[in-house]
Protein backbone atom coordinates (compact mmCIF):
# COMPACT_ATOMS: atom_id res chain seq x y z
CA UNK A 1 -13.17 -40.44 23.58
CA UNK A 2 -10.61 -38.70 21.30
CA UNK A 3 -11.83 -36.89 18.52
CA UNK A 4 -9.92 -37.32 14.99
CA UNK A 5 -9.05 -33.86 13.14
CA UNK A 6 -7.03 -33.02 10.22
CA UNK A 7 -4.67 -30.09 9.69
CA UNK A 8 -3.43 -28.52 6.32
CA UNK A 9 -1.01 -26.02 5.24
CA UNK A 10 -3.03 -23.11 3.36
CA UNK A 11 -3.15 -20.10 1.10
CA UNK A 12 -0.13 -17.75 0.57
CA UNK A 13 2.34 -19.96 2.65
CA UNK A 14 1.89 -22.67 0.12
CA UNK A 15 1.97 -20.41 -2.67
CA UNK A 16 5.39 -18.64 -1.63
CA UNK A 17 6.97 -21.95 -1.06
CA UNK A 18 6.17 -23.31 -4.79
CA UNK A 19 7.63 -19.88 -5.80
CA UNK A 20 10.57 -20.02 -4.24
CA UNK A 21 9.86 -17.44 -2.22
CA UNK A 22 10.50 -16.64 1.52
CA UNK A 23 7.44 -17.87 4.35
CA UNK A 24 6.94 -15.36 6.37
CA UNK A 25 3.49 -16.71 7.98
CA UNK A 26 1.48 -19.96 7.85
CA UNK A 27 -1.98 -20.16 8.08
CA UNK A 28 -3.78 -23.69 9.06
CA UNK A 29 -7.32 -24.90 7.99
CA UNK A 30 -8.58 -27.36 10.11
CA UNK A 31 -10.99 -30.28 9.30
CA UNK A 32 -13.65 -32.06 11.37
CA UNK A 33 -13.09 -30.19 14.71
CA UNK A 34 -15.53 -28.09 16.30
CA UNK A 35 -14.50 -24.94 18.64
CA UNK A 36 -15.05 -27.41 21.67
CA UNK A 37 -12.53 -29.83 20.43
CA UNK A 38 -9.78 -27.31 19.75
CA UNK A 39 -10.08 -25.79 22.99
CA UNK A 40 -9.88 -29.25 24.77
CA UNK A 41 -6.44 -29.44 22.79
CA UNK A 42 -5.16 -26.27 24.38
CA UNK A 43 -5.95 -24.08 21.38
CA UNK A 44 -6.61 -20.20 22.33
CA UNK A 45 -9.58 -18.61 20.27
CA UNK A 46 -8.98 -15.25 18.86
CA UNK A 47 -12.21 -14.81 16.33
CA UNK A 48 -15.52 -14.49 17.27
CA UNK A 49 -17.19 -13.88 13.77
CA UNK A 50 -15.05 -16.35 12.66
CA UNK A 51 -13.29 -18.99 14.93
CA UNK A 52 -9.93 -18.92 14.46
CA UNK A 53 -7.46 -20.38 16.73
CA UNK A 54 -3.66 -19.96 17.74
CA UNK A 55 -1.93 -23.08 18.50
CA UNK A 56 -0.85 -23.50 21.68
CA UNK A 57 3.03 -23.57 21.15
CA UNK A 58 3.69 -22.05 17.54
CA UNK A 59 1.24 -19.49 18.31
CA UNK A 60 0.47 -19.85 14.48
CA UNK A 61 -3.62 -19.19 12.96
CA UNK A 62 -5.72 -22.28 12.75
CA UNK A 63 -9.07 -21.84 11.40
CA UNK A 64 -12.23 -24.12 11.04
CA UNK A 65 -12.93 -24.90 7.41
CA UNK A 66 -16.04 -22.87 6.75
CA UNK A 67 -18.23 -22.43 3.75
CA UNK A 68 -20.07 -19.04 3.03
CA UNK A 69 -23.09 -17.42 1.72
CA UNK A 70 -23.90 -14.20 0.73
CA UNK A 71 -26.73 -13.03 2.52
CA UNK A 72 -26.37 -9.22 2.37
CA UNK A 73 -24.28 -6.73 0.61
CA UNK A 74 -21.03 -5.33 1.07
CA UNK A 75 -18.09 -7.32 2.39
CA UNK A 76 -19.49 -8.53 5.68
CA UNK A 77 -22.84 -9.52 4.34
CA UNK A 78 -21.88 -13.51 4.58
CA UNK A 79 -23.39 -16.09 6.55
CA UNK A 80 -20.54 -18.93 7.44
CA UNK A 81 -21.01 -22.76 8.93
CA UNK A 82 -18.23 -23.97 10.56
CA UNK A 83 -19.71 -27.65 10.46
CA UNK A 84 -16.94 -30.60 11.57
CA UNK A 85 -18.56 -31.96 7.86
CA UNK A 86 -17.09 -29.34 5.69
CA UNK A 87 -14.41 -30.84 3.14
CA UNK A 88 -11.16 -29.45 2.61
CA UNK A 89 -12.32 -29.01 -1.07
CA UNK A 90 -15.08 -26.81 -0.04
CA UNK A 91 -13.02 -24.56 2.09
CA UNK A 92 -10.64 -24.03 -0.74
CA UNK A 93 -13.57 -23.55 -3.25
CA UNK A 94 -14.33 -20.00 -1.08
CA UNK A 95 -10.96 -18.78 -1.67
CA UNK A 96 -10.47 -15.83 -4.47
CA UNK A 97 -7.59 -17.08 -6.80
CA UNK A 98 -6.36 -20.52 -7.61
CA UNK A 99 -2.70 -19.98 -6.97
CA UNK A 100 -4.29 -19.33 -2.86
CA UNK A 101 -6.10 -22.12 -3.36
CA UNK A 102 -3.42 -24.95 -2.33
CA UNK A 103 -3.29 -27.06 0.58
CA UNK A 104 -0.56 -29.05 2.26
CA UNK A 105 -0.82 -31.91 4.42
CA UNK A 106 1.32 -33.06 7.42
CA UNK A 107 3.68 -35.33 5.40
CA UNK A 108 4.17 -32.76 2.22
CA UNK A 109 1.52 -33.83 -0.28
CA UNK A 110 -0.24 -30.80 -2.10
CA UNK A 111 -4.24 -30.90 -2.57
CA UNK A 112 -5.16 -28.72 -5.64
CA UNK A 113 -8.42 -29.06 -6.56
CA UNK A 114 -8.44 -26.21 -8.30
CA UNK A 115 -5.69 -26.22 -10.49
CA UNK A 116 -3.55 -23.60 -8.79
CA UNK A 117 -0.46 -24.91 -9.82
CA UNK A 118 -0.91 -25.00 -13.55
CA UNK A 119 -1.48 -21.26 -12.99
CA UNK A 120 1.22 -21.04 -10.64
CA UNK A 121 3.71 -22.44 -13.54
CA UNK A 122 1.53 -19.83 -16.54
CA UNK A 123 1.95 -16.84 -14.38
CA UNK A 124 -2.21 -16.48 -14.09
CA UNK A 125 -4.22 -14.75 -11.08
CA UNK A 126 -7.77 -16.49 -11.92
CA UNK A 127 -10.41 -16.91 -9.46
CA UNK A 128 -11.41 -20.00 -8.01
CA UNK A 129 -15.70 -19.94 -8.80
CA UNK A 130 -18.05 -17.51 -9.91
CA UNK A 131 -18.56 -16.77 -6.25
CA UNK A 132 -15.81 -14.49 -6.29
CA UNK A 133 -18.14 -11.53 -7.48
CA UNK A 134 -19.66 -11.82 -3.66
CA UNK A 135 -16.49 -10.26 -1.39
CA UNK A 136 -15.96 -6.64 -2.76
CA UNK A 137 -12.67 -6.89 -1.46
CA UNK A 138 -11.30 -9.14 -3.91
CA UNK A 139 -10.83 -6.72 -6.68
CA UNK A 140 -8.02 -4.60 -4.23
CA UNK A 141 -6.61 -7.94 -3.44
CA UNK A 142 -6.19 -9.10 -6.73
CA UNK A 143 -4.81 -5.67 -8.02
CA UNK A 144 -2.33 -6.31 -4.53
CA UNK A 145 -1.16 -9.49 -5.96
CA UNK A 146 -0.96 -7.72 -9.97
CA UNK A 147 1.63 -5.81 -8.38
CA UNK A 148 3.62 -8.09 -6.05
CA UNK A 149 3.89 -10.86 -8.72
CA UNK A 150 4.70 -8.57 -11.44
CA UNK A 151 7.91 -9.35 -11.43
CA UNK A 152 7.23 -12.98 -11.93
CA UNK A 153 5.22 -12.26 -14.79
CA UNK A 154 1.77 -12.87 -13.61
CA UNK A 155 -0.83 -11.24 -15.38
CA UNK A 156 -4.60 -11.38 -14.43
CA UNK A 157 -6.87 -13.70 -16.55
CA UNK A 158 -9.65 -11.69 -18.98
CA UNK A 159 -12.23 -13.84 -16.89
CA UNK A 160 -10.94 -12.63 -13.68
CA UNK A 161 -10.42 -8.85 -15.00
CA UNK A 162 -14.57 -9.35 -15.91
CA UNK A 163 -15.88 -10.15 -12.55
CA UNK A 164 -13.04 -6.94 -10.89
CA UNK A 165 -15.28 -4.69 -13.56
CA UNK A 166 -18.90 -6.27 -12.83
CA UNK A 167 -18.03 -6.26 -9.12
CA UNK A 168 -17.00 -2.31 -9.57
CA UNK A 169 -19.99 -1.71 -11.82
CA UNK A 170 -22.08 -3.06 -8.88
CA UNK A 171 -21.79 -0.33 -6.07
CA UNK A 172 -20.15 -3.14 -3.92
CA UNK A 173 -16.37 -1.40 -3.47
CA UNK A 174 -18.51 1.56 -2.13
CA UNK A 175 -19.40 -0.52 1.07
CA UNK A 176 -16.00 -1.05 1.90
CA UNK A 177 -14.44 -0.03 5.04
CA UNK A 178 -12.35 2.91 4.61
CA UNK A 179 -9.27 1.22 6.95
CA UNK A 180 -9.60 -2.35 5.13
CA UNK A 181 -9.20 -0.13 1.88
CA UNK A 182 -5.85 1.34 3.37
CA UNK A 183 -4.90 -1.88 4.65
CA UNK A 184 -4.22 -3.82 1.08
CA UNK A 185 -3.14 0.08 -0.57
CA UNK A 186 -0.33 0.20 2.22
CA UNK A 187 0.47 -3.24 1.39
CA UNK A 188 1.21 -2.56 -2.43
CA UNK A 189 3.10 0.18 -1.94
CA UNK A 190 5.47 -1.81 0.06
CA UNK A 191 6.32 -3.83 -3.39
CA UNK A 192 8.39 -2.68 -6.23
CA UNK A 193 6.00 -1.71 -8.95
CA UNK A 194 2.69 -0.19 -6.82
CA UNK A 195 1.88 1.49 -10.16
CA UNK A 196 0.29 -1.87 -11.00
CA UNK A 197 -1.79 -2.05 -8.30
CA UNK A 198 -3.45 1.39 -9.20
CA UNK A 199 -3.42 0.56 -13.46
CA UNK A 200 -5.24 -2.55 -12.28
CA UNK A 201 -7.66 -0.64 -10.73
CA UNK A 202 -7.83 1.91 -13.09
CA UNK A 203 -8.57 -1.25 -15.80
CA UNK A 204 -11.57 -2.46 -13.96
CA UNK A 205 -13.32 1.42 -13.18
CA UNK A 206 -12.42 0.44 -9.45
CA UNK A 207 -10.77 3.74 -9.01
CA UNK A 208 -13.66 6.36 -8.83
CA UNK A 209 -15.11 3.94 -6.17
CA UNK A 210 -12.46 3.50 -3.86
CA UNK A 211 -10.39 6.37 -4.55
CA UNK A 212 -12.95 8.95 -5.76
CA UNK A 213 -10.46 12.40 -5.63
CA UNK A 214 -7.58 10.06 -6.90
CA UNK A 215 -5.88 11.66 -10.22
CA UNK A 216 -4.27 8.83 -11.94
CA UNK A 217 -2.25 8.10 -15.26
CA UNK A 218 -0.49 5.12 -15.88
CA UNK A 219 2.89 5.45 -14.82
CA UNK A 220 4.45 5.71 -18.23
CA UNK A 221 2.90 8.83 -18.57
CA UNK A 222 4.56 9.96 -15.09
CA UNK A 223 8.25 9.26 -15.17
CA UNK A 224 11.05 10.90 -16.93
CA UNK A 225 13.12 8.16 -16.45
CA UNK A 226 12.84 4.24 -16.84
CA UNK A 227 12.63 2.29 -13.38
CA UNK A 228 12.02 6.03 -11.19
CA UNK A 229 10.21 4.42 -8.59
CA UNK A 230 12.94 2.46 -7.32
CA UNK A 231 14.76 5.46 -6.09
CA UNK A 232 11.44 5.71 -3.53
CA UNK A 233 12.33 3.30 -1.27
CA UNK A 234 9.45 3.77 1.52
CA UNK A 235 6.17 3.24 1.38
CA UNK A 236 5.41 6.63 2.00
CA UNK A 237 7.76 8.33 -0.48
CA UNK A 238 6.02 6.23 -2.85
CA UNK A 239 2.66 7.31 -1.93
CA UNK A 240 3.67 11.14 -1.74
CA UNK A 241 5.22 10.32 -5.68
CA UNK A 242 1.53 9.06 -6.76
CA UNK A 243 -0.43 11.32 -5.53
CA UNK A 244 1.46 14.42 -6.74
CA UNK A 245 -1.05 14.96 -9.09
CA UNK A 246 -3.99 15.40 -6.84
CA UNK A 247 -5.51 18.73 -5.42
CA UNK A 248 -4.15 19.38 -1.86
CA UNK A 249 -7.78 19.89 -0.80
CA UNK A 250 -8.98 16.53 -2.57
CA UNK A 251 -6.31 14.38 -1.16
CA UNK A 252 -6.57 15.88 2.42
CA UNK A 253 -10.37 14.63 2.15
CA UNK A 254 -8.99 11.01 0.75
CA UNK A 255 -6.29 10.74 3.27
CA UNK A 256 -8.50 11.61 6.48
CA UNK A 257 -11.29 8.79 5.07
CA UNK A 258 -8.89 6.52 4.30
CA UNK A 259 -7.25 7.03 7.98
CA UNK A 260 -3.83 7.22 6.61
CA UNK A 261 -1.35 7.27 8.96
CA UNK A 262 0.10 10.78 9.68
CA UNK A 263 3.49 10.37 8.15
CA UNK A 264 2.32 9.53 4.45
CA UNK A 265 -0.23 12.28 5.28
CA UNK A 266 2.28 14.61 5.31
CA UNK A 267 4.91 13.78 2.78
CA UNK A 268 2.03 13.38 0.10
CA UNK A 269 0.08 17.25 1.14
CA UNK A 270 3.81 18.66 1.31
CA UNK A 271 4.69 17.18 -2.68
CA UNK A 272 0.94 17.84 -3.55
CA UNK A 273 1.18 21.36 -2.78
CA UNK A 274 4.35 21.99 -3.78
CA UNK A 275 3.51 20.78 -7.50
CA UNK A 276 0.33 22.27 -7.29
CA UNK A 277 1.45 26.01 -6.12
CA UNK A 278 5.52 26.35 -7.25
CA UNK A 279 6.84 26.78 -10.46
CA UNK A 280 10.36 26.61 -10.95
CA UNK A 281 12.36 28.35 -11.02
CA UNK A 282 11.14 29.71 -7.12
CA UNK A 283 11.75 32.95 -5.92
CA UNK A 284 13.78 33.11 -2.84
CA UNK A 285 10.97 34.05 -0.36
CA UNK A 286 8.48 31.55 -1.93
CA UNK A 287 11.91 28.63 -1.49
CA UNK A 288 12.40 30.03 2.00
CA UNK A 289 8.67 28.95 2.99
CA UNK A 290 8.56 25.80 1.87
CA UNK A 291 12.07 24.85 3.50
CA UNK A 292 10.05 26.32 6.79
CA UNK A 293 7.04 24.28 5.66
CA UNK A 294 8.49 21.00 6.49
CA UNK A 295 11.35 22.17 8.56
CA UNK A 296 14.20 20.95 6.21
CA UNK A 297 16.64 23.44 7.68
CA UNK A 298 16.54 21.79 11.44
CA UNK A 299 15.38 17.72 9.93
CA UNK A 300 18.18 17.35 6.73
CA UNK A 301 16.62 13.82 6.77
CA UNK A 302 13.51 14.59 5.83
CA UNK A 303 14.58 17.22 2.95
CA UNK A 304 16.55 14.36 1.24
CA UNK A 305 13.84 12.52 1.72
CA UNK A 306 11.49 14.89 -0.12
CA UNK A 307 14.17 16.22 -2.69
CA UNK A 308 14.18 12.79 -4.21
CA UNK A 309 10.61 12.71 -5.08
CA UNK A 310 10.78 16.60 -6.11
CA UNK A 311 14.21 16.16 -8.53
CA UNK A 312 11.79 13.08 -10.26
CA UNK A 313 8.99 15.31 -10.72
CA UNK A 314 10.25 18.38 -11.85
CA UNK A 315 13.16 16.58 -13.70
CA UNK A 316 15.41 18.57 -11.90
CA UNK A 317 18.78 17.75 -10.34
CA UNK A 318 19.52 16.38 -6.76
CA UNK A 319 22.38 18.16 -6.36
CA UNK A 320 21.04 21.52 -6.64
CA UNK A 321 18.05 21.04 -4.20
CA UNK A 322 20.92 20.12 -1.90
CA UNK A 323 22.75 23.01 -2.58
CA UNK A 324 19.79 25.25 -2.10
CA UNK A 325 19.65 23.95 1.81
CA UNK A 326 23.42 24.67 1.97
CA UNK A 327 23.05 28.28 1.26
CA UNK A 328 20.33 28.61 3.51
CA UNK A 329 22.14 26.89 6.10
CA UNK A 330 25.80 28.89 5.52
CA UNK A 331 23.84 32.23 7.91
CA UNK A 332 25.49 32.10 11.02
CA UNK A 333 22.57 32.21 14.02
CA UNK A 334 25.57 32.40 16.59
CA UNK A 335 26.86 36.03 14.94
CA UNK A 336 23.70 37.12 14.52
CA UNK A 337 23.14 36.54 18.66
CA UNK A 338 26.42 37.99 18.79
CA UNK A 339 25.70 41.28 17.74
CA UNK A 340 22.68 41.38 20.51
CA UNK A 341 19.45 40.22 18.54
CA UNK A 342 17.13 38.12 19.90
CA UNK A 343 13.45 37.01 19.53
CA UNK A 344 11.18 38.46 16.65
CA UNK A 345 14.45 40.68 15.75
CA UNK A 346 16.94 38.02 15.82
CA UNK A 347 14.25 36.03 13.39
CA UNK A 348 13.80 38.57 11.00
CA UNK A 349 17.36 38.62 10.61
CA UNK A 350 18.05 35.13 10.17
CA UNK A 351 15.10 35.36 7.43
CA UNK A 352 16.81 38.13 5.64
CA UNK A 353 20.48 36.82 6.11
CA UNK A 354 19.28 33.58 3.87
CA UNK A 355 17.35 35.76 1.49
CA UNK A 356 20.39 37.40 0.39
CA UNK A 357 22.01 33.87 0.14
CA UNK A 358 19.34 32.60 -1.95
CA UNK A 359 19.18 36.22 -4.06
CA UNK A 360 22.58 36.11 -5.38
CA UNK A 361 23.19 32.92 -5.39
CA UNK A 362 23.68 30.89 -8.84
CA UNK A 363 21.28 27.29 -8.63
CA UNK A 364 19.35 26.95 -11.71
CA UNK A 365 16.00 26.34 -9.40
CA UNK A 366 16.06 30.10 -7.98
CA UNK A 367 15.56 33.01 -9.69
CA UNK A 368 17.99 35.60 -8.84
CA UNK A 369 19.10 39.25 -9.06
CA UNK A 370 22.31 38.97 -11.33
């Protein structure tokens, strides 16, 4: 005897399509089916907390519609039923904002119980029910989506912006694993304006939860120049930018509990310290150890890399950070071997060949002897 099930189109794939935007994955609820049934079909199960599916060719997520109740605290403290009985409507009615809370059938018809559209078309991130105040998570989401739909226009309703503050008020966002934290903050900082994502959280006192060594100002108060960011064009040049305000020894502590991954560890201590220790202009020794520090004479790369974020902070020109690693560069290591040094000799005169450089050289970021 066959078994009858229903499929739908869900969340952010739906949403992306009524904005015009680009699908990059779909995600499937799936109606009156039990695990049993799916497998018969040739599904392969991938959850065991919660069973989701992929489907045997696309390879795409299916999930049992599920219903949930908070049972504990924190964002794992949920009890879910799975039943073949749960509605569509009541699947969609867990969801956190309206505009995710969209389905689409097989033949193209949309089911929006919740109104998701209306918002969709006034630019509002509103949450679904007043059981949004249960997943902690939801406030980073929603400050996520603040900042990827900002360019649309989307602001967050005052209703919505309540809960984020009751939810941070609660002690919830402190149960939150460190790595699920990272997760959503990596994914902002892949989008345009990832200033948003932190003002949002600033708004709702999520900050001093989540991000407890965090120094933050809204972004106005940050840039010299309108539109800055966009210069930063990787995640982690963006991160290094933002956190150039905190103490090295703070965000070393954030960065290891929020398992960051070792490149944005780096270029955010390196700019950290930098702005924390230097004053400009730098002496030649002191501009000699930092060009060691993060071995911009040997990785050019990574100095541009780092001289763009620098040039914004310091208000400071491009050009003459780039010149600075020119007249470092100019000593010739091949002469120097030439005349017979070698190990800790032939070092000390490579140092002391690019101090002079650097000591009568004219770059307004070096203080020299003239």
């Amino acid at each position: 005897m066959s078994v009858s099930y229903q499929t739908y189109l869900v969340g952010g794939a739906v949403r992306d399509e009524l904005l015009g935007l680009d699908v990059v994955d779909q995600d499937w609820v799936v109606t009156g089916a039990t695990p049993e049934v799916l497998l018969q079909a040739g599904f392969q199960q991938v959850g065991k907390q919660f069973p989701v599916f992929l489907h045997p060719k696309s390879k795409e997520e299916y999930a049992l519609a599920r219903t949930e109740k908070k049972k504990g605290s924190g964002y794992t403290g949920f009890i879910c039923d799975f039943s073949p009985l749960i509605s569509l409507e009541e699947d969609l009615k867990r969801r956190d904002l309206t505009i995710n809370a969209i389905a689409k059938t097989d033949n193209g018809k949309l089911i929006d119980p919740f109104h998701g559209q209306v918002d969709l078309e006034q630019k509002i991130l509103r949450h679904v029910s007043d059981a949004f105040i249960e997943d902690p998570l939801r406030v980073i989401r929603v400050a996520r989506f603040a900042a990827r739909f900002s360019d649309f226009g989307f602001t967050i309703a005052p209703e919505t912006l309540e809960l984020m503050s009751h939810i941070s008020q609660s002690g919830e966002l402190d149960s939150l694993p460190q790595e699920r934290v990272w997760r959503e903050l990596e994914k902002a900082l892949g989008y345009k304006n990832p200033d948003i994502f932190f003002d949002t959280l600033q708004e709702c006192g999520a900050i001093p939860h989540i991000l407890p060594e965090f120094e933050w100002q809204p972004i106005q108060c940050l840039l010299m120049h309108s539109d800055s960011l966009s210069v930063l064009q990787s995640p982690q040049l963006k991160w290094a930018f933002l956190c150039h305000q905190t103490a090295p020894d703070k965000l070393t502590d954030m960065q290891i509990r929020l398992t960051c991954p070792n490149q944005f560890k780096m270029y955010a201590s390196v700019v950290s310290e930098f702005m924390h220790i230097c004053h400009l202009p730098l002496t030649p020794v002191i501009w000699i150890e930092w060009l060691t520090k993060f071995g911009a004479v040997k990785k050019p790369q990574i100095y541009a890399e780092f001289i763009k974020i620098l040039s914004l902070l310091t208000n400071t020109n491009s050009a003459d950070w780039l010149a600075l690693r020119e007249i470092v560069t100019s000593t010739s290591i091949k002469n120097l071997i030439k005349q017979g040094l070698t190990g800790a000799e032939l070092g000390t005169a490579i140092k002391e060949s690019r101090l002079n450089s650097l000591a009568t050289a004219v770059n307004p970021l070096i203080k020299n002897n003239s």
